[in-house]
C-alpha atoms as a PDB file:
ATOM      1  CA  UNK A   1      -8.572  15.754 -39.993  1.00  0.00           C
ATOM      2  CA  UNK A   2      -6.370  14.348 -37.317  1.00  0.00           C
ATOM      3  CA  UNK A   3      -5.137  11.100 -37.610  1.00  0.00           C
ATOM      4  CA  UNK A   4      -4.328   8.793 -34.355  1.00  0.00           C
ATOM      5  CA  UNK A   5      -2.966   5.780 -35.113  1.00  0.00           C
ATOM      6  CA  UNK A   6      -1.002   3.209 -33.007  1.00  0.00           C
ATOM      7  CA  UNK A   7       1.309   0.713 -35.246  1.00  0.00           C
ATOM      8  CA  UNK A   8       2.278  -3.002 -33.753  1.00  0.00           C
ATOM      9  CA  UNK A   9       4.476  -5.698 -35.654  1.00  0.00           C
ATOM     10  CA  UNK A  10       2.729  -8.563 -36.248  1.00  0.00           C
ATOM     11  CA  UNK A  11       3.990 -12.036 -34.923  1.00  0.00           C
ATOM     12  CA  UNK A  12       2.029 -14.527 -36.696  1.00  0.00           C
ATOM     13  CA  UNK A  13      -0.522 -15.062 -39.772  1.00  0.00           C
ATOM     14  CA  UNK A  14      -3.323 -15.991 -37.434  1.00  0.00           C
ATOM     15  CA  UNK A  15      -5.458 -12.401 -38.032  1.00  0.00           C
ATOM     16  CA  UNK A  16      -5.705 -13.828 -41.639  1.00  0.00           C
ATOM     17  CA  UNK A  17      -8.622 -16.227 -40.181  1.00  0.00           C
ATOM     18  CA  UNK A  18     -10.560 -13.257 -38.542  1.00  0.00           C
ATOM     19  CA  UNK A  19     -10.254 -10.586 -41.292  1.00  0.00           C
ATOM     20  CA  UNK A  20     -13.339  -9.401 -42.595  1.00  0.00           C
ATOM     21  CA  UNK A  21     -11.631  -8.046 -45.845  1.00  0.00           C
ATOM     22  CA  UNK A  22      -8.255  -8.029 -47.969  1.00  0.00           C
ATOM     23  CA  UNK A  23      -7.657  -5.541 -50.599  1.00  0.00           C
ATOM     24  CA  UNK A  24      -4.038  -5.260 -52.442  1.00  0.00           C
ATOM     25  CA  UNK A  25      -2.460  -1.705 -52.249  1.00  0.00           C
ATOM     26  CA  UNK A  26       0.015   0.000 -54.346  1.00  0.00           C
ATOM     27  CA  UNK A  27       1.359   3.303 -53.340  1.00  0.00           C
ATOM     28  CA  UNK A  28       4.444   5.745 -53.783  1.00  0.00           C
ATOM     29  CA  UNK A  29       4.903   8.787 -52.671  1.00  0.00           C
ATOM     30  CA  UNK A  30       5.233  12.510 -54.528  1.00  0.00           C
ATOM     31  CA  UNK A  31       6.779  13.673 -51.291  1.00  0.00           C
ATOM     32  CA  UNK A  32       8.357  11.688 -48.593  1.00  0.00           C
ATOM     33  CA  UNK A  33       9.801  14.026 -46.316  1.00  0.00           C
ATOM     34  CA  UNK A  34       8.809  14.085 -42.883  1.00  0.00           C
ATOM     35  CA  UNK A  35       6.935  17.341 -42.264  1.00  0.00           C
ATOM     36  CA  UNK A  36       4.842  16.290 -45.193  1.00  0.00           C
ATOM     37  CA  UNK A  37       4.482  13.325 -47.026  1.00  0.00           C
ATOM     38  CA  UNK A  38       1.793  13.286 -50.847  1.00  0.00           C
ATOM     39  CA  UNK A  39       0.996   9.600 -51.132  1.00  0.00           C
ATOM     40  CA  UNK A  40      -0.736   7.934 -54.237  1.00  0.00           C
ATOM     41  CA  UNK A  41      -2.991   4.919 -53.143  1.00  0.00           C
ATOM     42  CA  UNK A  42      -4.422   2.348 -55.394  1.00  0.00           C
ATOM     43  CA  UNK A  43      -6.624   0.072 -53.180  1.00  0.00           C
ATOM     44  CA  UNK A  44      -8.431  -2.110 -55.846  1.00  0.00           C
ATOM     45  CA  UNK A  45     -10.499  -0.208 -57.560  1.00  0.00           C
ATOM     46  CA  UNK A  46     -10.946   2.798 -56.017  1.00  0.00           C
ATOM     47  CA  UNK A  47      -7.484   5.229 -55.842  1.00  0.00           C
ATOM     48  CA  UNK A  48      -6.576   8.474 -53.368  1.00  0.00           C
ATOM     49  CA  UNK A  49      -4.280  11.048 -52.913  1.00  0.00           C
ATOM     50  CA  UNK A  50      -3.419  11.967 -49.453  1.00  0.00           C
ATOM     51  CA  UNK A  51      -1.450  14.464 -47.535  1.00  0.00           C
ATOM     52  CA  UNK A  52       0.392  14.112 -43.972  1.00  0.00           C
ATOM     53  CA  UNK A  53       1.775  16.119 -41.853  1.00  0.00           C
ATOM     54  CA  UNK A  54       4.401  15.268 -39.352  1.00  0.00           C
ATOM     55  CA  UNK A  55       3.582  13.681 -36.281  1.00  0.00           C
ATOM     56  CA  UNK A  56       3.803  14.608 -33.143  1.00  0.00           C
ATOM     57  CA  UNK A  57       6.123  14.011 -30.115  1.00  0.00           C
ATOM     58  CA  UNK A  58       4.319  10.647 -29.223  1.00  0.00           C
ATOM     59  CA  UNK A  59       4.287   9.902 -33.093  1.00  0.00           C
ATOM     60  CA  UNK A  60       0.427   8.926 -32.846  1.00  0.00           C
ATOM     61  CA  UNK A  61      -1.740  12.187 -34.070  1.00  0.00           C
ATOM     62  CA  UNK A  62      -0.885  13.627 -37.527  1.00  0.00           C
ATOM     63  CA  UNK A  63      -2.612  15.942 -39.729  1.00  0.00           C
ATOM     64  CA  UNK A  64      -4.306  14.349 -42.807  1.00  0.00           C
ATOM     65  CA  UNK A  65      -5.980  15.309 -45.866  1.00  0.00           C
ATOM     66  CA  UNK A  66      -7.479  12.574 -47.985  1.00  0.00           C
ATOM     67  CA  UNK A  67      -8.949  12.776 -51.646  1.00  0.00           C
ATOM     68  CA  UNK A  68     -10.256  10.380 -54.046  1.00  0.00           C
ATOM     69  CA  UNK A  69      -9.433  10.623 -57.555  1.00  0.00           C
ATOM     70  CA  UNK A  70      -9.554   8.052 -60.572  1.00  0.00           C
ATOM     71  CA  UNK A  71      -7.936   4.904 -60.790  1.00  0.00           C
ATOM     72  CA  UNK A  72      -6.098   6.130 -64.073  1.00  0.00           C
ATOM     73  CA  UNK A  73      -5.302   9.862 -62.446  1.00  0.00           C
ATOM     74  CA  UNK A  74      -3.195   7.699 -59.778  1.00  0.00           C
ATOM     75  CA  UNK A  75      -1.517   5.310 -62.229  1.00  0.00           C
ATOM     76  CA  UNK A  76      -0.519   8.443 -63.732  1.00  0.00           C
ATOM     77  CA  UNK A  77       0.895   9.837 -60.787  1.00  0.00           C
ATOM     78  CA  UNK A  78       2.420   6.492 -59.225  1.00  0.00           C
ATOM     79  CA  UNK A  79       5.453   7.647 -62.930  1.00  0.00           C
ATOM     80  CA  UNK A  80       5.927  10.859 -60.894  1.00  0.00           C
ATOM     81  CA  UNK A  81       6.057   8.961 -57.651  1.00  0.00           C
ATOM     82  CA  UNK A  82      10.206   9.096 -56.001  1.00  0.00           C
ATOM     83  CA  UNK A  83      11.879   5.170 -56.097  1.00  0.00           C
ATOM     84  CA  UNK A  84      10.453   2.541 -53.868  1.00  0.00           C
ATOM     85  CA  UNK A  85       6.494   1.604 -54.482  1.00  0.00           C
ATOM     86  CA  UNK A  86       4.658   0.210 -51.572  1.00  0.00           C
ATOM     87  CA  UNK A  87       2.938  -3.322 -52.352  1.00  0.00           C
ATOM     88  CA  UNK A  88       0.819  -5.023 -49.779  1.00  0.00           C
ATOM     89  CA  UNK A  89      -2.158  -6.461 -49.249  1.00  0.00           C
ATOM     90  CA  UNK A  90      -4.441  -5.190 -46.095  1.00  0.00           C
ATOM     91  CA  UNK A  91      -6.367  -7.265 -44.088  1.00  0.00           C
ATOM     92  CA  UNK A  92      -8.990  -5.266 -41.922  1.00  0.00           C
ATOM     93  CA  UNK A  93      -9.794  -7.593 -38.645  1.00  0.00           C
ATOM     94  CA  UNK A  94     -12.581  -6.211 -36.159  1.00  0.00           C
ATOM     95  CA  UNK A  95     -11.297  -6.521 -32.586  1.00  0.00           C
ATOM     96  CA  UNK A  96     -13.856  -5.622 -30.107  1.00  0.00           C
ATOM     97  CA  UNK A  97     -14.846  -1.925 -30.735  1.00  0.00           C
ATOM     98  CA  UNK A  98     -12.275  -1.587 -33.257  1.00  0.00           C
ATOM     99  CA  UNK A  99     -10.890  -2.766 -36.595  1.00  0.00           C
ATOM    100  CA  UNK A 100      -7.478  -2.863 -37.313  1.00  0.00           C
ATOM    101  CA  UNK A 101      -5.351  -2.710 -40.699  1.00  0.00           C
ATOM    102  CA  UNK A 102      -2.718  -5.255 -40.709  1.00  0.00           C
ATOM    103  CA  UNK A 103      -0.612  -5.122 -43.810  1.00  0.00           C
ATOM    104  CA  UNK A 104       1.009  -7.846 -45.411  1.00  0.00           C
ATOM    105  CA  UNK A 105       4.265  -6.189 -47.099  1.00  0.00           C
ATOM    106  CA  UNK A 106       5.881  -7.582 -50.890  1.00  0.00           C
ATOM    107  CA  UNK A 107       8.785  -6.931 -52.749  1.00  0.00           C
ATOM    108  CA  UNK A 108      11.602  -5.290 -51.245  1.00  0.00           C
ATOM    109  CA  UNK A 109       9.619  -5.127 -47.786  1.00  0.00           C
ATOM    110  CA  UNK A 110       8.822  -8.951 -47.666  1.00  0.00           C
ATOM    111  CA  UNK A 111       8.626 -10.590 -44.447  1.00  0.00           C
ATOM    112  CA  UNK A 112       7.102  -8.058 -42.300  1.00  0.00           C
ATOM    113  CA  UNK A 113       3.484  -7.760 -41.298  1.00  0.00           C
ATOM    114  CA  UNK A 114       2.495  -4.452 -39.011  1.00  0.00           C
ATOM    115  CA  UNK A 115      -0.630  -3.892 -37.730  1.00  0.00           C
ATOM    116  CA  UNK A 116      -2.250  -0.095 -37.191  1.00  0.00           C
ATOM    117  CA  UNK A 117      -5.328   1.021 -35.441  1.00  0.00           C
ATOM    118  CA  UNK A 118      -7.278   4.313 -35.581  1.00  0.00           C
ATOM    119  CA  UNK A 119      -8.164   5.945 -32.142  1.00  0.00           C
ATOM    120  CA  UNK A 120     -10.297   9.044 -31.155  1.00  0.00           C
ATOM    121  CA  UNK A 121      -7.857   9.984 -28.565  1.00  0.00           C
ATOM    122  CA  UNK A 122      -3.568   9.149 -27.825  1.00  0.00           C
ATOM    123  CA  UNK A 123      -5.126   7.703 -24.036  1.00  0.00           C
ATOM    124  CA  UNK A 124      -8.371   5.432 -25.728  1.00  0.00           C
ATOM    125  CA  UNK A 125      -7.858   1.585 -24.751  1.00  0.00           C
ATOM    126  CA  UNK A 126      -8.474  -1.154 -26.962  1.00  0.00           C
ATOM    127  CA  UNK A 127      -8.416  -4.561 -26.717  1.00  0.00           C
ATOM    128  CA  UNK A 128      -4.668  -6.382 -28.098  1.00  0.00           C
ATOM    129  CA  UNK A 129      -5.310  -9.639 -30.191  1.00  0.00           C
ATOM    130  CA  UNK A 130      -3.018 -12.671 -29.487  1.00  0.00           C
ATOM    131  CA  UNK A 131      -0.824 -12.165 -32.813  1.00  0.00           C
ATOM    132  CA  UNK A 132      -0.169  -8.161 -31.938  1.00  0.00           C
ATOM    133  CA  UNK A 133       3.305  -7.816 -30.898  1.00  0.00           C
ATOM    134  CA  UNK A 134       6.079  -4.952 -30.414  1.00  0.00           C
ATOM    135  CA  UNK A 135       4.499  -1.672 -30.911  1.00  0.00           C
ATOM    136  CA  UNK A 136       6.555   0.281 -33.072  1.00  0.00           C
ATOM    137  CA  UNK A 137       3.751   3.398 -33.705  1.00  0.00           C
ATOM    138  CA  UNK A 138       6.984   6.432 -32.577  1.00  0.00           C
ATOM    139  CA  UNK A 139       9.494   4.541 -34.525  1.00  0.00           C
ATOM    140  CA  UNK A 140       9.727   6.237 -38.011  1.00  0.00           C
ATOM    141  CA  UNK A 141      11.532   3.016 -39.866  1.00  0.00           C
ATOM    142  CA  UNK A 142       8.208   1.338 -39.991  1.00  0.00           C
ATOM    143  CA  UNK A 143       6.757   4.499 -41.923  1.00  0.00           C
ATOM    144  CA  UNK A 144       5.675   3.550 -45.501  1.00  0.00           C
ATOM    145  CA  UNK A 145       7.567   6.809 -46.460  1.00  0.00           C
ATOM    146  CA  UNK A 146      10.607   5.437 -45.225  1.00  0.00           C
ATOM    147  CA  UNK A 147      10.487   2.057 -46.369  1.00  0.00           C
ATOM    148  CA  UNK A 148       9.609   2.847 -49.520  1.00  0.00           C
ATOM    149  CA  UNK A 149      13.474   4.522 -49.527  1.00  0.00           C
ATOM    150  CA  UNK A 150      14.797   2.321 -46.920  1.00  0.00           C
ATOM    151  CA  UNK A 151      13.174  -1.857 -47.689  1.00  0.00           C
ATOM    152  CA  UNK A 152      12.750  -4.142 -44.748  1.00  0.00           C
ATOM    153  CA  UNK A 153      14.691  -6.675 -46.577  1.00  0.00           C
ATOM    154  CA  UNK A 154      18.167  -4.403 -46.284  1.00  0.00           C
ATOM    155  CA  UNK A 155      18.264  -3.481 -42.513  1.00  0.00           C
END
């Protein structure tokens, strides 16, 4: 139930010809502060509720608790949701051993593209595709909690 992630901006549309999937996600958030955020996912068909906890000093491992309920439970919940829905679409692209999640932001968050991968430990290498760029996993603006309050498109 702990989460290690690394998160990379994206510098070009080039993992679009590699991805082995793309599914459109909405999601908004019961809770968005930082020692725990209650998201609402719908990914397609399928919908989730998940709980984080805050990260810690290296901002890659995180506590996280992940349910899935019905597609019409979450639509329900996305009215209770605070301002500022999430819409993206995410492209999963297999790199060597691993498969990263590179999501295409819309809306207020147009323009960027960020990239996240899933380790089993904070020291586990991986291989870096040509289009990965900046990482930007300890920097909490590029934290779908805070851009849901704070859009890309207004820095």
């Amino acid at each position: 139930m702990i989460e290690i992630e690394r998160k990379f901006l994206v510098t070009s549309e080039d993992f679009k010809k590699e991805a082995l999937s793309q599914k459109r996600i909405q999601q908004g958030y019961l809770s968005s502060i930082p020692e725990r955020t209650v998201r609402v996912r719908i990914k397609e068909n399928q919908a989730f509720l998940t709980i984080k906890g805050a990260s810690n000093e290296t901002g890659m491992s995180r506590f996280e608790w992940e349910k899935e309920i019905s597609v019409d439970e979450a639509k329900k919940l996305l009215l209770l949701c605070e301002k500022g829905v999430i819409d993206k679409t995410r492209f999963e692209v297999k790199i060597g051993n691993h498969t990263y999640e590179v999501d295409e932001f819309y809306g207020e968050n147009q323009g960027l593209i960020m990239a996240e991968i899933e380790l089993n430990s904070e020291n586990e290498t991986f291989e870096k595709p040509n289009w990965l760029g900046k990482e930007v996993t300890n920097d909490k603006r590029y934290y779908n909690s805070y851009l849901s309050k704070n859009p890309f498109t207004l820095w």
